[in-house]
Protein backbone atom coordinates (compact mmCIF):
# COMPACT_ATOMS: atom_id res chain seq x y z
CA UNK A 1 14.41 8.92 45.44
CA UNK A 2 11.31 9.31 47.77
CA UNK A 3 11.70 8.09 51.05
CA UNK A 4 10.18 4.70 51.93
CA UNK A 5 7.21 3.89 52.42
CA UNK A 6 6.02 6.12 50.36
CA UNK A 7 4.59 8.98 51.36
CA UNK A 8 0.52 8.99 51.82
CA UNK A 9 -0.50 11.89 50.36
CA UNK A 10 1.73 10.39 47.42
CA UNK A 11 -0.18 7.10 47.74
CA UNK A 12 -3.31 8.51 47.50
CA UNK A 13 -2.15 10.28 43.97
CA UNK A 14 -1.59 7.42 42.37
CA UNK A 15 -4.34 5.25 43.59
CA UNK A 16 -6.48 8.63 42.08
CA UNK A 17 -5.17 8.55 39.12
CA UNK A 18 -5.74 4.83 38.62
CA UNK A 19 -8.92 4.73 39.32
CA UNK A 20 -9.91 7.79 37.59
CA UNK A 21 -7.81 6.34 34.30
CA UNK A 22 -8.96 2.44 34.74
CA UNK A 23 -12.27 3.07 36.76
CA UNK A 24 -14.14 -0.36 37.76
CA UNK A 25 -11.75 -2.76 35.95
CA UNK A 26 -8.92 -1.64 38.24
CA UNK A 27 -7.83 -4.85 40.14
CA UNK A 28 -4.30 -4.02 41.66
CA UNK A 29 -1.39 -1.24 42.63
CA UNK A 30 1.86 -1.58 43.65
CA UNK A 31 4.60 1.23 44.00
CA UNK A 32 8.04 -0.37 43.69
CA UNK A 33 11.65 0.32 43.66
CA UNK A 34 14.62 -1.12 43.56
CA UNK A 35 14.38 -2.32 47.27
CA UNK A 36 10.86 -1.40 48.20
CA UNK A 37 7.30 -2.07 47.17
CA UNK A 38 3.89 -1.02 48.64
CA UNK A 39 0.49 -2.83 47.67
CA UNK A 40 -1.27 0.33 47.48
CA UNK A 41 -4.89 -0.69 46.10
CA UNK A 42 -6.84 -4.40 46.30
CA UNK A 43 -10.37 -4.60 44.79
CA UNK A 44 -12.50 -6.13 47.33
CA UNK A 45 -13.22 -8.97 45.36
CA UNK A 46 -9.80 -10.39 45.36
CA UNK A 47 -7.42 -12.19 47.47
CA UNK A 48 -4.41 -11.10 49.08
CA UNK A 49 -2.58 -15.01 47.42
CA UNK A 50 -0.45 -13.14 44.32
CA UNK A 51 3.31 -13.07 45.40
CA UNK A 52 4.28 -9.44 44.98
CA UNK A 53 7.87 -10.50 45.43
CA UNK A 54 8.11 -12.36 41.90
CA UNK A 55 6.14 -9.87 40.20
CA UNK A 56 8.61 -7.08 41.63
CA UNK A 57 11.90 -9.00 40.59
CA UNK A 58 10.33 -9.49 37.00
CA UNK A 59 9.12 -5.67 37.25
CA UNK A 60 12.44 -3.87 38.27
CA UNK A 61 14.12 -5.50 34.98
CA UNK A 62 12.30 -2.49 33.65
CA UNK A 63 14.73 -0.07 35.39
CA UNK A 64 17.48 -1.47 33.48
CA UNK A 65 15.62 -2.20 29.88
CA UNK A 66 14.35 1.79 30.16
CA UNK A 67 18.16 2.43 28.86
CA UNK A 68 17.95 0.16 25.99
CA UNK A 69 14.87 1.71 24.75
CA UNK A 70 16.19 5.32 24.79
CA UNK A 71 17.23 5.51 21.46
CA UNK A 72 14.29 3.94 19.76
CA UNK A 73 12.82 5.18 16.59
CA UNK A 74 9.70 4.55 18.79
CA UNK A 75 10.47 7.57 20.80
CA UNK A 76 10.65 7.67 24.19
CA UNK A 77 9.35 4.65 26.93
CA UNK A 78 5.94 5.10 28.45
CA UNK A 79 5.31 2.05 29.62
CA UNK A 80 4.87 -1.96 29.50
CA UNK A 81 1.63 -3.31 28.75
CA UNK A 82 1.27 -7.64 29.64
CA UNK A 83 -1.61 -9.44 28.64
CA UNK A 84 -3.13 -12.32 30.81
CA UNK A 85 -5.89 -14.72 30.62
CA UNK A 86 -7.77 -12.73 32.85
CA UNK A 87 -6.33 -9.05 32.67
CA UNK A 88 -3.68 -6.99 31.98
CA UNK A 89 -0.70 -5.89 34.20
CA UNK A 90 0.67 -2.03 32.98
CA UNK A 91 4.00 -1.07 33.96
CA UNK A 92 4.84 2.41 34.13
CA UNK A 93 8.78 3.34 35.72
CA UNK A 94 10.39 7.04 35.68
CA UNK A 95 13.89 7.09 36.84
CA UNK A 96 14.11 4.83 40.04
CA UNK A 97 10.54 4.28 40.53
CA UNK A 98 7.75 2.63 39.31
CA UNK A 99 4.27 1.18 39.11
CA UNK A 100 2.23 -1.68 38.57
CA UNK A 101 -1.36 -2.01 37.56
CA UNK A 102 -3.41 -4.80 37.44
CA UNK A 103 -6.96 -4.29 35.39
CA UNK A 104 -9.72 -6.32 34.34
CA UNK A 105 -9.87 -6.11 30.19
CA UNK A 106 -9.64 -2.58 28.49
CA UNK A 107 -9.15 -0.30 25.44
CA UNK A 108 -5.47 0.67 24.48
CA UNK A 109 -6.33 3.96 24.55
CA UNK A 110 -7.07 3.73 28.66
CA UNK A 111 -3.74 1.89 28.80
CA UNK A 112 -2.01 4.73 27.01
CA UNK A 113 -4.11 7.48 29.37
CA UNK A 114 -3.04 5.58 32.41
CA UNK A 115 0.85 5.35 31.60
CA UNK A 116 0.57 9.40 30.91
CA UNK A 117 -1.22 10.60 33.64
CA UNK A 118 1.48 8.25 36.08
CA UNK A 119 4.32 9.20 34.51
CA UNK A 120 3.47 12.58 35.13
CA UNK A 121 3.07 11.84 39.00
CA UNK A 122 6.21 9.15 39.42
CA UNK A 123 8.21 12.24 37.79
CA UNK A 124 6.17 14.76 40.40
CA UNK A 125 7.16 11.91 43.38
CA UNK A 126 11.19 11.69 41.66
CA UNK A 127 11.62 15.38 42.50
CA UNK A 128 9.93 15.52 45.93
């Protein structure tokens, strides 16, 4: 598990990837685990009022559903995809990490794209 906080140069990866995944409808990021989370990205336009600590309790439930979905006919997890009145939150966990992403409204194609690319650097992050 990467040590907490999380590492800059690590921070910086994933707010890259969101943005380059999401672009302009990007609202939110927050790197979690079990005992930690980091805010890592606020659009400018919004305030600082959501309470990160509820969203994280409801998030890490996804450490322990990523089991039940392992031997899906669906293949394997990707990610969690929540739809709001006024955006979407993406969840994306690998192992004993995990992310949350908070976007404006968007294709399900970008949603897929995004849960991809940050698997790929949660996994990177995992084996740091």
């Amino acid at each position: 598990m990467p040590a907490a906080p999380l590492e800059e140069e690590h921070a910086s990866e994933i707010v890259s990837v969101c943005r380059t995944s999401v672009g302009d409808e990007l609202r939110s990021i927050t790197f979690f685990t079990e005992d930690e989370l980091d805010q890592l990205y606020l659009r400018s336009d919004l305030e600082r009022t959501a309470d990160l600590m509820g969203f994280a309790d409801l998030e890490r439930m996804g450490f322990h559903s990523q089991a039940a979905y392992s031997d899906s006919q669906l293949g394997a997890y990707q990610g969690t995809v929540r739809m709001f009145e006024n955006g979407f939150l993406t969840r994306v966990i690998h192992d004993d990490i995990g992310v949350w992403i908070t976007t404006d409204g968007m294709s399900m194609e970008r949603f897929e794209e995004l849960a991809i690319a940050l698997d790929a650097v949660l996994e990177e992050i995992n084996e740091a």
